[in-house]
PDB file of N, CA and C in Angstrom:
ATOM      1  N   UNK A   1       1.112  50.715 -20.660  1.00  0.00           N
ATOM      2  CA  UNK A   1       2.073  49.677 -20.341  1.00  0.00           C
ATOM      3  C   UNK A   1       1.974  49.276 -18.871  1.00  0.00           C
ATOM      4  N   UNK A   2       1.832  49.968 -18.073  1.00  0.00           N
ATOM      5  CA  UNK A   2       2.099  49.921 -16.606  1.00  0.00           C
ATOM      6  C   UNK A   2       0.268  49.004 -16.138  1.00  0.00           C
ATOM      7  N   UNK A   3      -0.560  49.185 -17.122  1.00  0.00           N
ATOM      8  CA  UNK A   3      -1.577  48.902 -16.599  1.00  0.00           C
ATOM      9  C   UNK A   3      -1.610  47.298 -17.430  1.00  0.00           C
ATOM     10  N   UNK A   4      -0.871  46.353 -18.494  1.00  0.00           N
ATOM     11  CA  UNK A   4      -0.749  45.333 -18.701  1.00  0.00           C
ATOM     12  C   UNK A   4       0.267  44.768 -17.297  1.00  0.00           C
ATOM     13  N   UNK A   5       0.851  45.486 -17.152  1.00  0.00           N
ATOM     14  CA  UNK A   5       2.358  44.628 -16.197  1.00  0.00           C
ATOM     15  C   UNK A   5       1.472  44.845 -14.769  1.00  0.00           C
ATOM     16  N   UNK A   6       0.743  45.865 -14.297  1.00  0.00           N
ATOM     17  CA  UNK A   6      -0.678  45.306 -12.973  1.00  0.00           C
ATOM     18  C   UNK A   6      -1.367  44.135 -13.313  1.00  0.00           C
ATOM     19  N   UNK A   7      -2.000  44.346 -14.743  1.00  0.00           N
ATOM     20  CA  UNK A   7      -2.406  43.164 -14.887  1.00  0.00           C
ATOM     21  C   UNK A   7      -2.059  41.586 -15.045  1.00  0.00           C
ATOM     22  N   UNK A   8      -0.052  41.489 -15.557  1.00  0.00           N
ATOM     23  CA  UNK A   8       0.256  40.140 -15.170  1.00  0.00           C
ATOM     24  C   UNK A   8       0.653  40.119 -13.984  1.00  0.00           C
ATOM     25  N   UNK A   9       0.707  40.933 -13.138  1.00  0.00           N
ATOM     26  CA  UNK A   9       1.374  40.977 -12.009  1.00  0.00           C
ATOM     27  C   UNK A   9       0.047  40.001 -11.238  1.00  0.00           C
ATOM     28  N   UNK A  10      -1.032  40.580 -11.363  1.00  0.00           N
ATOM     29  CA  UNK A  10      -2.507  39.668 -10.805  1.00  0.00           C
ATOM     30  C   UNK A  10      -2.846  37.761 -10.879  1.00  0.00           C
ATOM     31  N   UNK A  11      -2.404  38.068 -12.279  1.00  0.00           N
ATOM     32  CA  UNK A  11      -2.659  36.925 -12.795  1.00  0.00           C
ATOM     33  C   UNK A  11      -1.544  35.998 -12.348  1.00  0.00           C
ATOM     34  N   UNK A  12      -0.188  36.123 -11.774  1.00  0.00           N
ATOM     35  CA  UNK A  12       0.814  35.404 -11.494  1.00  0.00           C
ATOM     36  C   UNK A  12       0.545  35.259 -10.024  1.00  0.00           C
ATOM     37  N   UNK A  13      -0.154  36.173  -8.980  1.00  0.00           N
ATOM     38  CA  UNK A  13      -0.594  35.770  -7.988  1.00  0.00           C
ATOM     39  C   UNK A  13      -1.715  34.706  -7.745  1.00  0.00           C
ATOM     40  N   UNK A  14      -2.448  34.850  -8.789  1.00  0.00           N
ATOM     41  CA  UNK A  14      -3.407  33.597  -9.267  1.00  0.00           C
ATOM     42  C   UNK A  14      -3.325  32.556  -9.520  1.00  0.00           C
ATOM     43  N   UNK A  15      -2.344  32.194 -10.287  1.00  0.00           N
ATOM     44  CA  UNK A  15      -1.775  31.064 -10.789  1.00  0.00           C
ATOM     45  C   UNK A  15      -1.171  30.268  -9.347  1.00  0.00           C
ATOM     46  N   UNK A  16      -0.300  30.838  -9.183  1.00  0.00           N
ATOM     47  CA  UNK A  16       0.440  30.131  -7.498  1.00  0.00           C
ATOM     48  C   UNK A  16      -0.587  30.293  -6.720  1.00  0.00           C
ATOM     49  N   UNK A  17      -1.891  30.334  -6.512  1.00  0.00           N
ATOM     50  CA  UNK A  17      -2.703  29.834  -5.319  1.00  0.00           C
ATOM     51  C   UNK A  17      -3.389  28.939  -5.446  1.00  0.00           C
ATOM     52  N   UNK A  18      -3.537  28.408  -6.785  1.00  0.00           N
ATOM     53  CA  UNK A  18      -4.007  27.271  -7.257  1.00  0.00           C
ATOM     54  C   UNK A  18      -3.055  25.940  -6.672  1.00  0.00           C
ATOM     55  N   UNK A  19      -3.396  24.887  -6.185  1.00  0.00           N
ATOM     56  CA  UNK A  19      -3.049  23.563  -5.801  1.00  0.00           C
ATOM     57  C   UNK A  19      -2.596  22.847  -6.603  1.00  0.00           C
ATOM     58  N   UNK A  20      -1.518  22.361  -7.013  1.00  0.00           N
ATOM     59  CA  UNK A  20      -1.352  21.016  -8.298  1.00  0.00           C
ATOM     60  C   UNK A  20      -1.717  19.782  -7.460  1.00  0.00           C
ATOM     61  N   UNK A  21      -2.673  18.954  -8.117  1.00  0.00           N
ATOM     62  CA  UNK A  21      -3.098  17.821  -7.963  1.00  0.00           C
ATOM     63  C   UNK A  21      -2.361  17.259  -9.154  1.00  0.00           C
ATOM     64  N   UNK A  22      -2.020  16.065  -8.926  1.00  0.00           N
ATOM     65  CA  UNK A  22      -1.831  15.366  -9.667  1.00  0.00           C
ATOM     66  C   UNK A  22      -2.749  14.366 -10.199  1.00  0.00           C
ATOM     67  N   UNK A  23      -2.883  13.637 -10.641  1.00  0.00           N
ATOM     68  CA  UNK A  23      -3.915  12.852 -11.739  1.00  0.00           C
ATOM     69  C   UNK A  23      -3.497  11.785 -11.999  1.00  0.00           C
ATOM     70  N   UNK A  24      -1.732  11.377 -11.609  1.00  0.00           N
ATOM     71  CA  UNK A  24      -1.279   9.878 -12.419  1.00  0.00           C
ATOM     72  C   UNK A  24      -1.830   8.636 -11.783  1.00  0.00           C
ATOM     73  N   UNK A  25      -2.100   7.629 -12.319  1.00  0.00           N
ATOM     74  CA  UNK A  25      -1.585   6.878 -11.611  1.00  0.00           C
ATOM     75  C   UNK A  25      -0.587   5.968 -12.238  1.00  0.00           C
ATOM     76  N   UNK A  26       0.231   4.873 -11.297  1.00  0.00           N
ATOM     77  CA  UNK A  26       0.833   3.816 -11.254  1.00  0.00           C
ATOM     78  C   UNK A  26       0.624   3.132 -12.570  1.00  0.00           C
ATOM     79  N   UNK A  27       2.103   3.211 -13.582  1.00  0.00           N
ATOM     80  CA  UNK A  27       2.434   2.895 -14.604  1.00  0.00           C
ATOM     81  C   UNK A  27       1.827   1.419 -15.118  1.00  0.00           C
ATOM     82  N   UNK A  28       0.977   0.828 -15.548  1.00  0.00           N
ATOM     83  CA  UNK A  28       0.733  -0.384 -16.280  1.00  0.00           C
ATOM     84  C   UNK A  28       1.705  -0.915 -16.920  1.00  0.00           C
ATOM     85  N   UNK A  29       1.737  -2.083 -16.816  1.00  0.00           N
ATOM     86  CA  UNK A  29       2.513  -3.094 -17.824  1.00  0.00           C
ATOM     87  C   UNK A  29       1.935  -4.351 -18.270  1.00  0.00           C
ATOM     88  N   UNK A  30       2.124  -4.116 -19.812  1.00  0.00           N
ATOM     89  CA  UNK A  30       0.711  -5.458 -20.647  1.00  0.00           C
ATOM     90  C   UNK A  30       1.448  -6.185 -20.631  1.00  0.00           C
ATOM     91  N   UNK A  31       1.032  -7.744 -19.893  1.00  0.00           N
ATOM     92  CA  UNK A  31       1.920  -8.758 -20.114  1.00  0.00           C
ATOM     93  C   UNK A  31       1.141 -10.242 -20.880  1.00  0.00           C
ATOM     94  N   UNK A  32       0.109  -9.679 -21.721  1.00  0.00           N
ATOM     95  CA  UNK A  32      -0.224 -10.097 -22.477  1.00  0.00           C
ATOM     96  C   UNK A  32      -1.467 -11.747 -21.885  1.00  0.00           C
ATOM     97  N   UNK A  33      -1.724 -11.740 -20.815  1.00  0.00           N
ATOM     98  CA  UNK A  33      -2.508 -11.929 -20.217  1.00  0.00           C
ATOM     99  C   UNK A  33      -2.309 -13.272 -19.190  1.00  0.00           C
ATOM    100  N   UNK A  34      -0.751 -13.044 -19.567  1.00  0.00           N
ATOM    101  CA  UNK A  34       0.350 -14.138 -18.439  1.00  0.00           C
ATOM    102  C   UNK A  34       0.185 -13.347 -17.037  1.00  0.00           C
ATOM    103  N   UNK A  35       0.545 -14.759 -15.932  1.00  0.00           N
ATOM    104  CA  UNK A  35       0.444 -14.070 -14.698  1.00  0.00           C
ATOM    105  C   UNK A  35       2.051 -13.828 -14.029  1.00  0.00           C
ATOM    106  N   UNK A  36       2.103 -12.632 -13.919  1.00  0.00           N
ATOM    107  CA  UNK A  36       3.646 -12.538 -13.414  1.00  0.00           C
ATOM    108  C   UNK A  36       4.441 -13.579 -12.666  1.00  0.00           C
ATOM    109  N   UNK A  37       3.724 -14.276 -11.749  1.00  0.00           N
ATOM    110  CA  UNK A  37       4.712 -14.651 -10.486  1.00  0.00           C
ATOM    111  C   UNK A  37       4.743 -15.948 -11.764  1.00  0.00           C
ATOM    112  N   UNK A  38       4.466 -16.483 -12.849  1.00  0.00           N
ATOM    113  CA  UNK A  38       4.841 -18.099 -13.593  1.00  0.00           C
ATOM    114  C   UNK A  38       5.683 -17.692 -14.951  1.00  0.00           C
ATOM    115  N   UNK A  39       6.079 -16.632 -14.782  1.00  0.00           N
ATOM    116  CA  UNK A  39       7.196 -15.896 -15.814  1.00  0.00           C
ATOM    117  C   UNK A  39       8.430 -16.975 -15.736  1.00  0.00           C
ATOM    118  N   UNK A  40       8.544 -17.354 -14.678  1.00  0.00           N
ATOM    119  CA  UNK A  40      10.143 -18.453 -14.282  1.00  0.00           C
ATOM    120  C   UNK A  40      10.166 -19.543 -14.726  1.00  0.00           C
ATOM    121  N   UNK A  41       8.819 -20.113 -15.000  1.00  0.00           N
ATOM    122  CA  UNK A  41       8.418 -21.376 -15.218  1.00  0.00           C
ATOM    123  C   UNK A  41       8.010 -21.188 -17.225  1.00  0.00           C
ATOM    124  N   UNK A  42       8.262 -20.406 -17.561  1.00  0.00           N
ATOM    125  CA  UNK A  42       7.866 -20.396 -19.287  1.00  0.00           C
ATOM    126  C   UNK A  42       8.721 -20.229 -19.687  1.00  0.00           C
ATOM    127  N   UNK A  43       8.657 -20.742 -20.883  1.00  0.00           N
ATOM    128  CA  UNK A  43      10.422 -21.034 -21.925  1.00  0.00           C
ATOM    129  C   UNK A  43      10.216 -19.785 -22.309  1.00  0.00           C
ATOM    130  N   UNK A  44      11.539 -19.629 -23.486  1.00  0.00           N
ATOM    131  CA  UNK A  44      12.296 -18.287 -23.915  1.00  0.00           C
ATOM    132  C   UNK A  44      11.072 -17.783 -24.798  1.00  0.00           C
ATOM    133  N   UNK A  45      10.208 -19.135 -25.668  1.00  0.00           N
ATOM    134  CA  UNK A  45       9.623 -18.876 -27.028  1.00  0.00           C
ATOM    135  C   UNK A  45       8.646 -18.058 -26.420  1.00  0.00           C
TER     136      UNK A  45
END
């Protein structure tokens, strides 16, 4: 027993020295191939 709980004890020091990078980027939005800024100028239909 004592030699599993050394062994997560290792592995949890391991884990936290690792860096999180993140990977996202900046959310998309399909607007169906209209150009945003003439949204004001198109009817409801």
């Amino acid at each position: 027993m004592s030699s599993f709980f050394l062994l997560l004890q290792k592995v949890h020091e391991n884990v936290h020295d690792f860096s999180m990078k993140l990977n996202d980027t900046e959310p998309k939005i399909y607007t169906g191939g209209v150009d945003v800024n003439s949204w004001t100028k198109l009817s409801k239909t």
